[in-house]
Protein backbone atom coordinates (compact mmCIF):
# COMPACT_ATOMS: atom_id res chain seq x y z
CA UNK A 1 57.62 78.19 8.01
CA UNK A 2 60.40 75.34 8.27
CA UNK A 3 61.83 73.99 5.36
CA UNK A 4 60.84 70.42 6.70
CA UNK A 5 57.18 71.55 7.33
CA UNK A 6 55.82 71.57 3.15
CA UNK A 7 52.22 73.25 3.10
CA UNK A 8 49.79 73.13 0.32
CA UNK A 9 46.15 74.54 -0.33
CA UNK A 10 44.60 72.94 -3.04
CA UNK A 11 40.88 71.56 -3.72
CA UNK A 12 39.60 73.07 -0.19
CA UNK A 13 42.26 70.93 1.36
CA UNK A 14 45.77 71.87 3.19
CA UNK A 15 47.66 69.39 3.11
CA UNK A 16 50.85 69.63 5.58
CA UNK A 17 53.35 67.09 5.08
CA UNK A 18 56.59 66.25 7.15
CA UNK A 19 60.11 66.02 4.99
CA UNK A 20 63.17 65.50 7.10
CA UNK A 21 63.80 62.65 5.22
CA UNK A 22 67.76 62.76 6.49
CA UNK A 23 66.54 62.10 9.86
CA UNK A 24 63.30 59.88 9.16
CA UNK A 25 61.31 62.70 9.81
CA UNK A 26 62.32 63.28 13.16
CA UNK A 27 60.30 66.53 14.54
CA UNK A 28 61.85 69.32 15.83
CA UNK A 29 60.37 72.44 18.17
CA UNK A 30 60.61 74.68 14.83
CA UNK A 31 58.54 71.57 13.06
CA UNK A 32 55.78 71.21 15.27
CA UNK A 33 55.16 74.86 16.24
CA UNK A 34 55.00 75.29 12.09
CA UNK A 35 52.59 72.46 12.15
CA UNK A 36 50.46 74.26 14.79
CA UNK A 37 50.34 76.97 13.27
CA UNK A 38 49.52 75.43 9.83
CA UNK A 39 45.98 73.81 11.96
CA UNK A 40 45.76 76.97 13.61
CA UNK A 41 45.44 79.34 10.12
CA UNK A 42 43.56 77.25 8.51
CA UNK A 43 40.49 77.88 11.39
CA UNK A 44 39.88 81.11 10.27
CA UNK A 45 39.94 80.54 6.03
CA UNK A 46 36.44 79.90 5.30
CA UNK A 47 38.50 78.05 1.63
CA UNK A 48 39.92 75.53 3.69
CA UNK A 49 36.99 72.94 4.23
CA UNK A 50 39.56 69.95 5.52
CA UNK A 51 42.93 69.26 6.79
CA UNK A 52 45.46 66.47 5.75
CA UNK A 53 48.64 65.39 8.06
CA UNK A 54 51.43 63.37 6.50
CA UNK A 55 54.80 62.61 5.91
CA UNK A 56 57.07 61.63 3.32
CA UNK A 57 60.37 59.21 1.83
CA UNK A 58 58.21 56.48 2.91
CA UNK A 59 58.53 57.49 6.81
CA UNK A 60 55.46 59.26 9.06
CA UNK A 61 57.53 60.51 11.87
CA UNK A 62 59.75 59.09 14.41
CA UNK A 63 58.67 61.38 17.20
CA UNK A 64 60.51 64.17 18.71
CA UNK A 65 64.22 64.21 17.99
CA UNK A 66 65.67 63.35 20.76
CA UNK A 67 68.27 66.11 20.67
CA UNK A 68 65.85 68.67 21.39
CA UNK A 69 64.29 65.78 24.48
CA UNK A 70 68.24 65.92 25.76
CA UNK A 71 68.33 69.67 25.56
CA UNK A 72 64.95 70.30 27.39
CA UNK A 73 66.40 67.91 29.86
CA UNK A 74 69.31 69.88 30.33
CA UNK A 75 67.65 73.52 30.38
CA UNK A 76 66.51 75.45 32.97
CA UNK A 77 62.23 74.65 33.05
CA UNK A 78 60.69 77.55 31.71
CA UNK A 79 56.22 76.82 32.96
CA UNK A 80 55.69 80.60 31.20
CA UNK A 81 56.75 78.85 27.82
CA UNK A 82 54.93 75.42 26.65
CA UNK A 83 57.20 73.08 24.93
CA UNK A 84 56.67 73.11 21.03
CA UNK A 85 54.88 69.27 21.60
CA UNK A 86 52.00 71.27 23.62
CA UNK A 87 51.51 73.76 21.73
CA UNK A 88 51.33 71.42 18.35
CA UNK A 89 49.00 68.96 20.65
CA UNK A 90 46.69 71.91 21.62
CA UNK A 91 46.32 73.04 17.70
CA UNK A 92 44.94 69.99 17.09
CA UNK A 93 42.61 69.30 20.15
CA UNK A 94 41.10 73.13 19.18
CA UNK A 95 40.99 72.39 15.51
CA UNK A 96 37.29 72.10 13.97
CA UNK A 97 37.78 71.49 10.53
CA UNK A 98 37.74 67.31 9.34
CA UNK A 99 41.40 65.85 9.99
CA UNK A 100 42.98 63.08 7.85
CA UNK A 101 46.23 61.05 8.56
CA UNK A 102 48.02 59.52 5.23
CA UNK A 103 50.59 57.22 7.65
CA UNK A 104 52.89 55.41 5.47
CA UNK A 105 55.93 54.23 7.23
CA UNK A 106 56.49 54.72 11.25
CA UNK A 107 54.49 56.59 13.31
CA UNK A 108 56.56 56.52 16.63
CA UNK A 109 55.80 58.43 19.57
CA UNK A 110 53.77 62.10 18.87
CA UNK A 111 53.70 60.72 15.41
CA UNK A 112 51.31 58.10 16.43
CA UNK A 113 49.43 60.14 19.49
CA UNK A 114 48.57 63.10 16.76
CA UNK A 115 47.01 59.88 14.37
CA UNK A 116 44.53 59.30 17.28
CA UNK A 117 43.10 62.85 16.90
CA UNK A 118 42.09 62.59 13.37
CA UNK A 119 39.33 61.30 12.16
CA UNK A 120 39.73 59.55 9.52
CA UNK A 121 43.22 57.88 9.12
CA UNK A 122 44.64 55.71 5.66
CA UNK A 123 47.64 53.87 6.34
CA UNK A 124 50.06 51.52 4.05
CA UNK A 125 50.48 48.02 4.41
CA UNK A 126 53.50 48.45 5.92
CA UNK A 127 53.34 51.10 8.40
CA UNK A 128 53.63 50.60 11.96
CA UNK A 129 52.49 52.68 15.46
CA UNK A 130 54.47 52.61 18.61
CA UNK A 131 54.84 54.49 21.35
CA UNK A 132 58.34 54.18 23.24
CA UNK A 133 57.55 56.74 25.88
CA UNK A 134 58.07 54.29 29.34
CA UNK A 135 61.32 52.36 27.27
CA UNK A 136 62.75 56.25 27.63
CA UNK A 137 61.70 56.85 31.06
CA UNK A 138 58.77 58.78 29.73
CA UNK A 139 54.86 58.84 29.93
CA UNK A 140 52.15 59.34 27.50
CA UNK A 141 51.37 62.29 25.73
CA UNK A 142 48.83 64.22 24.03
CA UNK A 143 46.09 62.62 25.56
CA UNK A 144 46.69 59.52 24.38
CA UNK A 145 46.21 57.79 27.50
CA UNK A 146 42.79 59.04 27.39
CA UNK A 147 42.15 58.53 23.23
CA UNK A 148 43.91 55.31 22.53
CA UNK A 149 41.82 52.85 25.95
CA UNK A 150 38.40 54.50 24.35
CA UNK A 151 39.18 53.58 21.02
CA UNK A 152 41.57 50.09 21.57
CA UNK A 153 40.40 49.23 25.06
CA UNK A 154 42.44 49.06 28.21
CA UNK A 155 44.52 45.90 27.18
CA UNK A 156 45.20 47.18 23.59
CA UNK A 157 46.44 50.26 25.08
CA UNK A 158 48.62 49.00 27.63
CA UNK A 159 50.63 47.19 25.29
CA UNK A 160 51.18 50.24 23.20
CA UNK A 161 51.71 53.07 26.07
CA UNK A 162 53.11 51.16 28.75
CA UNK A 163 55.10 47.87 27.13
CA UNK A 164 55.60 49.99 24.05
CA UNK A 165 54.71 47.02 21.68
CA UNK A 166 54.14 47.82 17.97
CA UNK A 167 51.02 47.83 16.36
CA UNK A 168 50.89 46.90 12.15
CA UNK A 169 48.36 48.91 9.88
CA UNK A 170 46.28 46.06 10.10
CA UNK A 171 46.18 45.78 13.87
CA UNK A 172 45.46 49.30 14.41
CA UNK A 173 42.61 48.84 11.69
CA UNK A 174 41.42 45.98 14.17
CA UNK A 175 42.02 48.44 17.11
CA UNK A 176 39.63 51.17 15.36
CA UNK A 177 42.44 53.80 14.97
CA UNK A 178 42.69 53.58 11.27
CA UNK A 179 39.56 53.43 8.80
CA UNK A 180 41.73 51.79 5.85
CA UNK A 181 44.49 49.85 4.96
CA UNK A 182 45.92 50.43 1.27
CA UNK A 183 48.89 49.85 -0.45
CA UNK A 184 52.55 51.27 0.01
CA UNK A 185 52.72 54.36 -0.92
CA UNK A 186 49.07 55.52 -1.79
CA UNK A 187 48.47 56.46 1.51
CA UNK A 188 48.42 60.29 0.46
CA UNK A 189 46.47 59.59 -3.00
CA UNK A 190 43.62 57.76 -0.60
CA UNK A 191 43.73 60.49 1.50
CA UNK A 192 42.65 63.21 -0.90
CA UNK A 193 39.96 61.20 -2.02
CA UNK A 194 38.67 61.37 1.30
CA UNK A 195 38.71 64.72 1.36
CA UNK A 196 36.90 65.39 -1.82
CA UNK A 197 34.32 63.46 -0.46
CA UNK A 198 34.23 65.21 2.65
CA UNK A 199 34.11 68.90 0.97
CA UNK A 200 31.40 67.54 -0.89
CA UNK A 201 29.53 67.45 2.26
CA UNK A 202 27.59 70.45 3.83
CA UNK A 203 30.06 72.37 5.89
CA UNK A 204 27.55 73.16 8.69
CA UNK A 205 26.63 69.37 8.92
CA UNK A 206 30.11 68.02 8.96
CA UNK A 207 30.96 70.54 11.61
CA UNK A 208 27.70 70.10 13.45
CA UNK A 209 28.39 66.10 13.51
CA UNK A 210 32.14 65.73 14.17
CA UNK A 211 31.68 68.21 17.30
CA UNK A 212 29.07 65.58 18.50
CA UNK A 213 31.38 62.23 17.96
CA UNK A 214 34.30 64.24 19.54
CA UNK A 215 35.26 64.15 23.27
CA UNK A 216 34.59 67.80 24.74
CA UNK A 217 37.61 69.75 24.23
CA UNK A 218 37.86 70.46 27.88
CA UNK A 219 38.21 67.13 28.49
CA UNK A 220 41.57 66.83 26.14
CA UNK A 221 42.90 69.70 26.97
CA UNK A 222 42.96 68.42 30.87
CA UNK A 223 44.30 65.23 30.15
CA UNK A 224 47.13 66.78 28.15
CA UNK A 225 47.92 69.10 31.18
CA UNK A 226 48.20 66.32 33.41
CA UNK A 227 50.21 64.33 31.30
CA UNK A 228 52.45 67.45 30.29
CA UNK A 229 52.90 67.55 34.39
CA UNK A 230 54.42 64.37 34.93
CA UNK A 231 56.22 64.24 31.55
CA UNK A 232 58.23 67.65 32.03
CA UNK A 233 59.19 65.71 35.56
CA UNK A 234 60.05 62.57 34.32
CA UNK A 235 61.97 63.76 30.96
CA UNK A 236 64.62 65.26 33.77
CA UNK A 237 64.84 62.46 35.77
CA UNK A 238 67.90 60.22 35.59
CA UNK A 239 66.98 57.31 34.18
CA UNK A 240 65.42 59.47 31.09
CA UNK A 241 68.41 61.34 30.85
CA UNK A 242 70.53 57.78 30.18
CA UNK A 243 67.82 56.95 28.49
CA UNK A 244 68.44 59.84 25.68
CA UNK A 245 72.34 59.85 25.92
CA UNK A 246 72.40 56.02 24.90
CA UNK A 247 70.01 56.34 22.12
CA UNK A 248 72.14 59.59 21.03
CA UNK A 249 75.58 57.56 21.36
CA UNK A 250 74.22 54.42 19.43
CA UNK A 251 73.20 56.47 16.74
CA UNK A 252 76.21 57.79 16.21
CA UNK A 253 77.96 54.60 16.17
């Protein structure tokens, strides 16, 4: 796996953690096909009871890099190969095993849309969700415009997918996308407490009972496709395009 992808069994629990501190954790196509495949193994160990995303240096994610957005732009489209987002996004729509988000820090873009398929989510104090996809001539991802108006309501989501407005830890706690709100920092610690208490559990039961609260996999895995549709289009279009150059020419600045 990628040297910025850090996976860890321990206690029935894999924990995968983002570390590209350098670039705030910005994910690249090796990244998130290493994160897929770290869901997707983990299906098939009977020792793994429970799953744990998370980042690190104080930062969730800031999305995709948007070097490898400028470069997809630029390539030749390639519908026989899914872009490493999809295939990251499908690992976790087919994953069956009890998902936890430690969020300290941003969670821009992906980084927030992958929070809204976990099921139980801890964040600091002082982390933050947003989702910048229209401010780059984008649209949402990852089923998010399906997940987040079920779980925030229309209005809620609008601001967040469409306006692109920030939400704090304790918004999104009001918003019913996080369960807690703890300190800086002990985000992680929180999290494997959960998941103690979830192995503790029957492993039949828990599996038998998150399939029921879950929307039918079917169901996400058509709203991604349509969204993947009008995203490949619009992440060529021009105003995208200026959209990536300026943020790539700032941050060089």
């Amino acid at each position: 796996m990628t040297g910025h992808i850090i996976v860890t069994d321990e206690e029935q629990t894999r924990t995968i953690a983002m570390r590209r501190p350098e670039k705030k954790n910005a994910l690249t196509q090796e990244m998130l096909l290493a994160m897929g495949e770290a869901i997707n193994s983990a299906q098939s160990n009977p020792a793994i009871r429970c799953l744990i995303l998370t980042g690190r240096a104080g930062v969730f994610t800031v999305g995709v890099d948007i070097r490898d957005f400028l470069d997809a732009a630029r390539a030749e489209p390639d519908p026989a190969t899914p872009r490493g987002p999809i295939i990251f996004l499908q690992a976790l729509v087919n994953n069956k095993k009890p998902l936890i988000a430690a969020v300290d820090g941003v969670a821009v873009g992906i980084g927030a849309t992958m929070v809204l398929h976990c099921d139980y989510v801890l964040a600091g104090a002082t982390a933050s969700f947003s989702c910048p996809f229209v401010q780059f001539g984008l649209v949402p991802e990852g089923a998010s415009s399906l997940l987040l108006p079920r779980m925030a309501g229309h209005q809620r989501a609008f601001a967040m997918l469409v306006m692109g407005r920030s939400m704090s830890a304790e918004d999104a706690r009001g918003a019913g996308f996080v369960n807690v709100v703890v300190p800086t920092g002990h985000a992680l610690n929180e999290a494997r407490k959960a998941a103690r208490e979830i192995c503790a559990l029957s492993p039949e039961a828990v599996a038998s009972a998150r399939r029921l609260l879950k929307l039918p996999t079917e169901d996400l895995l058509r709203r991604i496709g349509q969204e993947e549709h009008v995203f490949a289009e619009r992440m060529r279009s021009a105003d995208a395009v200026a959209a990536f150059e300026n943020f790539l020419s700032r941050r060089k600045r």
